[in-house]
N, C-alpha and C. Protein backbone atom coordinates (compact mmCIF):
# COMPACT_ATOMS: atom_id res chain seq x y z
N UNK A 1 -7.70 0.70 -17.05
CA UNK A 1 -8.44 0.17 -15.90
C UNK A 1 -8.42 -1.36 -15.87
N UNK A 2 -8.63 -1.92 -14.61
CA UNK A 2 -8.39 -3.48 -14.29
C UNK A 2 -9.76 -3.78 -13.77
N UNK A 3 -9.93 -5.03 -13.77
CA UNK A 3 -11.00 -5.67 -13.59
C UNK A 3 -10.59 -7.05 -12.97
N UNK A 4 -11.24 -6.74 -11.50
CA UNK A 4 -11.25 -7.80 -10.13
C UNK A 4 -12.10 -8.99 -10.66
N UNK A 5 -12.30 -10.38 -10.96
CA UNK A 5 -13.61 -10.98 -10.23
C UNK A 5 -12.89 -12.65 -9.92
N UNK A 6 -14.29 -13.25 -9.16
CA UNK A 6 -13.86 -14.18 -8.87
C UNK A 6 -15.54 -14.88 -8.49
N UNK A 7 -15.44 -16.06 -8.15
CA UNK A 7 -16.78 -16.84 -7.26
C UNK A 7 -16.72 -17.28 -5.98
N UNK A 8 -17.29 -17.32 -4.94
CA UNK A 8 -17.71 -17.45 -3.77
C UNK A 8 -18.33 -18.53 -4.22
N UNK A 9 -18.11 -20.09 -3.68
CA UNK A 9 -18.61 -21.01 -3.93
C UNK A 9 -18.63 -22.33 -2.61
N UNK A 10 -19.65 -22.93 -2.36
CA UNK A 10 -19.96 -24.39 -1.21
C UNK A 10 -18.58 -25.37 -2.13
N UNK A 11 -17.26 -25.22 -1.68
CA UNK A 11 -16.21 -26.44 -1.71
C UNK A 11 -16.26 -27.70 -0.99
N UNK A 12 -17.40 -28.32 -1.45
CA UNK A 12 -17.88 -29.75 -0.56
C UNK A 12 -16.65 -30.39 -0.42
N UNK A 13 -15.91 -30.65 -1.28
CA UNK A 13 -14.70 -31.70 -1.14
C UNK A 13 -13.06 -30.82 -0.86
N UNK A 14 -13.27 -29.35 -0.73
CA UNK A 14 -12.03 -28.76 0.19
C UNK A 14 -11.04 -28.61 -1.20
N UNK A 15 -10.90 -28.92 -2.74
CA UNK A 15 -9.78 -28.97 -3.25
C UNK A 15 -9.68 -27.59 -3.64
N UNK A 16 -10.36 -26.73 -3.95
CA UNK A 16 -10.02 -24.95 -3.90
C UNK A 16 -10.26 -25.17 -5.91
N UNK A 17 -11.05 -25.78 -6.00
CA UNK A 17 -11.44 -25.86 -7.27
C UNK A 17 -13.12 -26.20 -7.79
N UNK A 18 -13.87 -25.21 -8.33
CA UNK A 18 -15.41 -25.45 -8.44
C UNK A 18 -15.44 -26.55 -9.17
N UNK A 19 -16.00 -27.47 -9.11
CA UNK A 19 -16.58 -28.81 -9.36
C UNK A 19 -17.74 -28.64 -9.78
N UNK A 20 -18.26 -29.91 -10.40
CA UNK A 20 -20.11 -30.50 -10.75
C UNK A 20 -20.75 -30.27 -9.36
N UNK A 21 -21.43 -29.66 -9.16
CA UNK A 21 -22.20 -29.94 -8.21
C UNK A 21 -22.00 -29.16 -7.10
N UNK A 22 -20.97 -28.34 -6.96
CA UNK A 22 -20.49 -27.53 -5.99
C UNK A 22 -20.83 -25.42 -6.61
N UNK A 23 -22.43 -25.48 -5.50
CA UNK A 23 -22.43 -24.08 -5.98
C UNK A 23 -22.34 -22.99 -5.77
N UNK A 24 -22.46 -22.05 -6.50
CA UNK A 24 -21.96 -20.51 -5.96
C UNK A 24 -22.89 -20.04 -4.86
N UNK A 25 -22.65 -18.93 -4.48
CA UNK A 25 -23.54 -18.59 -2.83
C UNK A 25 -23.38 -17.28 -2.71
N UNK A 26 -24.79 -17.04 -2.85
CA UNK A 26 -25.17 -15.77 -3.78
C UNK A 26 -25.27 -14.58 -2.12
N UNK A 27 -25.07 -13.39 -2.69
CA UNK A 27 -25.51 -12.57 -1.48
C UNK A 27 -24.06 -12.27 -0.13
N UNK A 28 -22.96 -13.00 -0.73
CA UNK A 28 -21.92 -12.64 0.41
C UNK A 28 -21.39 -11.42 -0.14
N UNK A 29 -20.87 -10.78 1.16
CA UNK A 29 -20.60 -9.40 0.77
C UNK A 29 -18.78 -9.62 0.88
N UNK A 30 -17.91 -8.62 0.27
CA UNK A 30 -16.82 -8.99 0.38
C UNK A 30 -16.00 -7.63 -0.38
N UNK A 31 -14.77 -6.85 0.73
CA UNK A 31 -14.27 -6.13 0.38
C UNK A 31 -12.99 -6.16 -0.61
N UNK A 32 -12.87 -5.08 -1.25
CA UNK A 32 -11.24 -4.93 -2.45
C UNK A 32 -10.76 -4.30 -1.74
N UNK A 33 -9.17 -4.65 -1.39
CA UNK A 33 -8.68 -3.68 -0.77
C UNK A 33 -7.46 -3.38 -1.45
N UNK A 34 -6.99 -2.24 -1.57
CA UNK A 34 -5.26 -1.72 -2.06
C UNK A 34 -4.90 -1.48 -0.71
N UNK A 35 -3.92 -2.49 0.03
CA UNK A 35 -3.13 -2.22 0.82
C UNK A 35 -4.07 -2.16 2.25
N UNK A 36 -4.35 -1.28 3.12
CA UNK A 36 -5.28 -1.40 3.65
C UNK A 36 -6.61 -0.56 3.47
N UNK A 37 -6.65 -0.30 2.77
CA UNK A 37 -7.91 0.84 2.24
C UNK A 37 -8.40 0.10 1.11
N UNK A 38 -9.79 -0.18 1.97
CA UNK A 38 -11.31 -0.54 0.84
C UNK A 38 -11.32 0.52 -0.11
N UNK A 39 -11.12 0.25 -1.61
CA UNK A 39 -11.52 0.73 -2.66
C UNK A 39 -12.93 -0.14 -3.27
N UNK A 40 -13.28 -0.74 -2.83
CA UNK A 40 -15.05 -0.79 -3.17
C UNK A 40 -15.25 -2.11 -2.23
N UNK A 41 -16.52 -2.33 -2.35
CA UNK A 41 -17.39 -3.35 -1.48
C UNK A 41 -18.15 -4.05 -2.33
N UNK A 42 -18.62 -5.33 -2.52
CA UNK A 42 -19.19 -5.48 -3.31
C UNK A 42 -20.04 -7.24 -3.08
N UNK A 43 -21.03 -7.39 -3.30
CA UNK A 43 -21.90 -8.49 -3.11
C UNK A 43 -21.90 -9.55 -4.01
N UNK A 44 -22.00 -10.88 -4.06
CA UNK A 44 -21.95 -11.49 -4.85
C UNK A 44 -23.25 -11.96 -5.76
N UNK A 45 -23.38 -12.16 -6.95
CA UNK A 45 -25.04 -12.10 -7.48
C UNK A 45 -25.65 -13.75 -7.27
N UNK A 46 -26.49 -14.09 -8.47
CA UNK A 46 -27.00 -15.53 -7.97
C UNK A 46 -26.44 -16.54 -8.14
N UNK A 47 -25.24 -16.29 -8.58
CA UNK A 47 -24.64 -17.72 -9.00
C UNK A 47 -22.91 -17.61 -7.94
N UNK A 48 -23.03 -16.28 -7.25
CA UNK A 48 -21.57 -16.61 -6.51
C UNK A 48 -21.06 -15.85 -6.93
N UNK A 49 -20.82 -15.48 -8.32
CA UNK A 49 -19.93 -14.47 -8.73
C UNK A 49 -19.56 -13.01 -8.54
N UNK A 50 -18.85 -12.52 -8.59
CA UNK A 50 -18.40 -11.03 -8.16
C UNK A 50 -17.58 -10.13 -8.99
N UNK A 51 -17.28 -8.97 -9.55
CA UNK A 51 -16.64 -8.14 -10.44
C UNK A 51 -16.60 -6.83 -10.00
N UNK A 52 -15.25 -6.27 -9.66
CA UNK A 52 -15.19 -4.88 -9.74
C UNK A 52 -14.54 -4.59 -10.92
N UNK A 53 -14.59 -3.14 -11.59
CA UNK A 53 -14.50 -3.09 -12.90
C UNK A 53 -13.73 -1.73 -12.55
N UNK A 54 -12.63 -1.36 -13.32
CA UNK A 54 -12.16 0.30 -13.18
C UNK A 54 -11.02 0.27 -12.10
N UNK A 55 -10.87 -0.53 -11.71
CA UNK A 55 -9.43 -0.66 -10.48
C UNK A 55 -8.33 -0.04 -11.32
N UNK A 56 -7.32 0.67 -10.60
CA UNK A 56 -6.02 1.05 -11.71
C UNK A 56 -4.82 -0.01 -10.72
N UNK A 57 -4.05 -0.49 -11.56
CA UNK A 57 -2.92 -1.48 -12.06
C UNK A 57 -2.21 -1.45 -10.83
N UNK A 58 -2.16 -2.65 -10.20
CA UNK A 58 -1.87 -3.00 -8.48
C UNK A 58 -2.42 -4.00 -8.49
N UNK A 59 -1.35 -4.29 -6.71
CA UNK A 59 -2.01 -5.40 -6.28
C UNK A 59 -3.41 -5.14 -5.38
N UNK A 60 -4.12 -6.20 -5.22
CA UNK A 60 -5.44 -6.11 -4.52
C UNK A 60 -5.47 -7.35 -3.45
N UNK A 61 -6.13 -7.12 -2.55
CA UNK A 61 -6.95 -8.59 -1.46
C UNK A 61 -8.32 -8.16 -1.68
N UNK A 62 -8.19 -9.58 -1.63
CA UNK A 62 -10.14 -9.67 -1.68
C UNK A 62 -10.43 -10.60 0.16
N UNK A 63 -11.32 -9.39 1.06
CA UNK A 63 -11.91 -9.69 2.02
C UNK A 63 -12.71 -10.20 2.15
N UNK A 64 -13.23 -11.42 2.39
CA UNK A 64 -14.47 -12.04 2.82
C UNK A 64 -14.79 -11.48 4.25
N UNK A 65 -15.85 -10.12 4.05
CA UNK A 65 -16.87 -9.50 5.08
C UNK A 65 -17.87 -10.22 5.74
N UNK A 66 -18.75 -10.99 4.91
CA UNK A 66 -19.96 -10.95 4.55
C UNK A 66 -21.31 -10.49 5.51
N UNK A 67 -20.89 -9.36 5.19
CA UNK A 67 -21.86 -7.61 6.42
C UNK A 67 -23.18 -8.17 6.21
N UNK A 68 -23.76 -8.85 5.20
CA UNK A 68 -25.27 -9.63 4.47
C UNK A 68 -25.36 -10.73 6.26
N UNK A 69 -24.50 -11.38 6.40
CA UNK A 69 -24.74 -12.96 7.26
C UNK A 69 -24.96 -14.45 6.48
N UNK A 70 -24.89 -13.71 5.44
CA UNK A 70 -25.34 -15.39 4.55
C UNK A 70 -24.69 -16.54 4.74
N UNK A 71 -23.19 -16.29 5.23
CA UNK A 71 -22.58 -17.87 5.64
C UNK A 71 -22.63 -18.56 6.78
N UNK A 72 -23.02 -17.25 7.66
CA UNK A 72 -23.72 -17.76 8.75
C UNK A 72 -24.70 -18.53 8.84
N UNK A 73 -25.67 -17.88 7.77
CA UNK A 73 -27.21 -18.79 7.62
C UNK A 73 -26.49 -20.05 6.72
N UNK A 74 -26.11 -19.86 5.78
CA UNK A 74 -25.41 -21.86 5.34
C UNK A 74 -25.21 -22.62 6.12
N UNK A 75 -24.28 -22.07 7.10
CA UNK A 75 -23.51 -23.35 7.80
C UNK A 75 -25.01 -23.38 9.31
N UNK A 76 -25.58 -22.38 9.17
CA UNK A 76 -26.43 -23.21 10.03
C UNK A 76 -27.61 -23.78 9.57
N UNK A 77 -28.14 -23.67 8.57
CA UNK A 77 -28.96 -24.56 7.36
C UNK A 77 -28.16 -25.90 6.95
N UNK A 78 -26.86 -26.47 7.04
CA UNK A 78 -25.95 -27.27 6.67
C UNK A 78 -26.35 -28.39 8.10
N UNK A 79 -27.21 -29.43 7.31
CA UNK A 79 -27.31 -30.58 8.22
C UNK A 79 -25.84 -31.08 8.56
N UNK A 80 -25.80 -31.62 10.06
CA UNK A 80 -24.78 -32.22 10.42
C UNK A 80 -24.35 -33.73 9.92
């Protein structure tokens, strides 16, 4: 068995790399997919992070859903 994870994180400065000060963002929802079929769904906890566990040996995409709304509420909590 394989094991997915990754972080959902505020990239203030755009370089596709977590930084000091740049944090995770808890509560987005986001699908695994093999090919086009969701093999699980899964939320991110308080720090951003995410893990599916038990995948068998393939490739995967990871969908940013987020069925929750939470980036919706950021970017409109996100002073201009």
């Amino acid at each position: 068995p394989r094991t997915l994870s990754g972080v959902v994180w505020n990239d203030a400065d755009g370089d596709g790399a977590v930084d000091a000060g740049e944090t995770g963002i808890a509560g987005v929802t986001l699908d695994i997919l093999s090919g086009t079929t969701v093999v699980a769904t899964v939320s991110t906890d308080a720090v951003g992070a995410y893990s599916v566990q038990g995948l068998a040996a393939g490739p995967y995409a990871v969908e940013l859903t987020d069925d929750n709304g939470v980036l919706a509420l950021q970017f409109l909590l996100t002073p201009a």
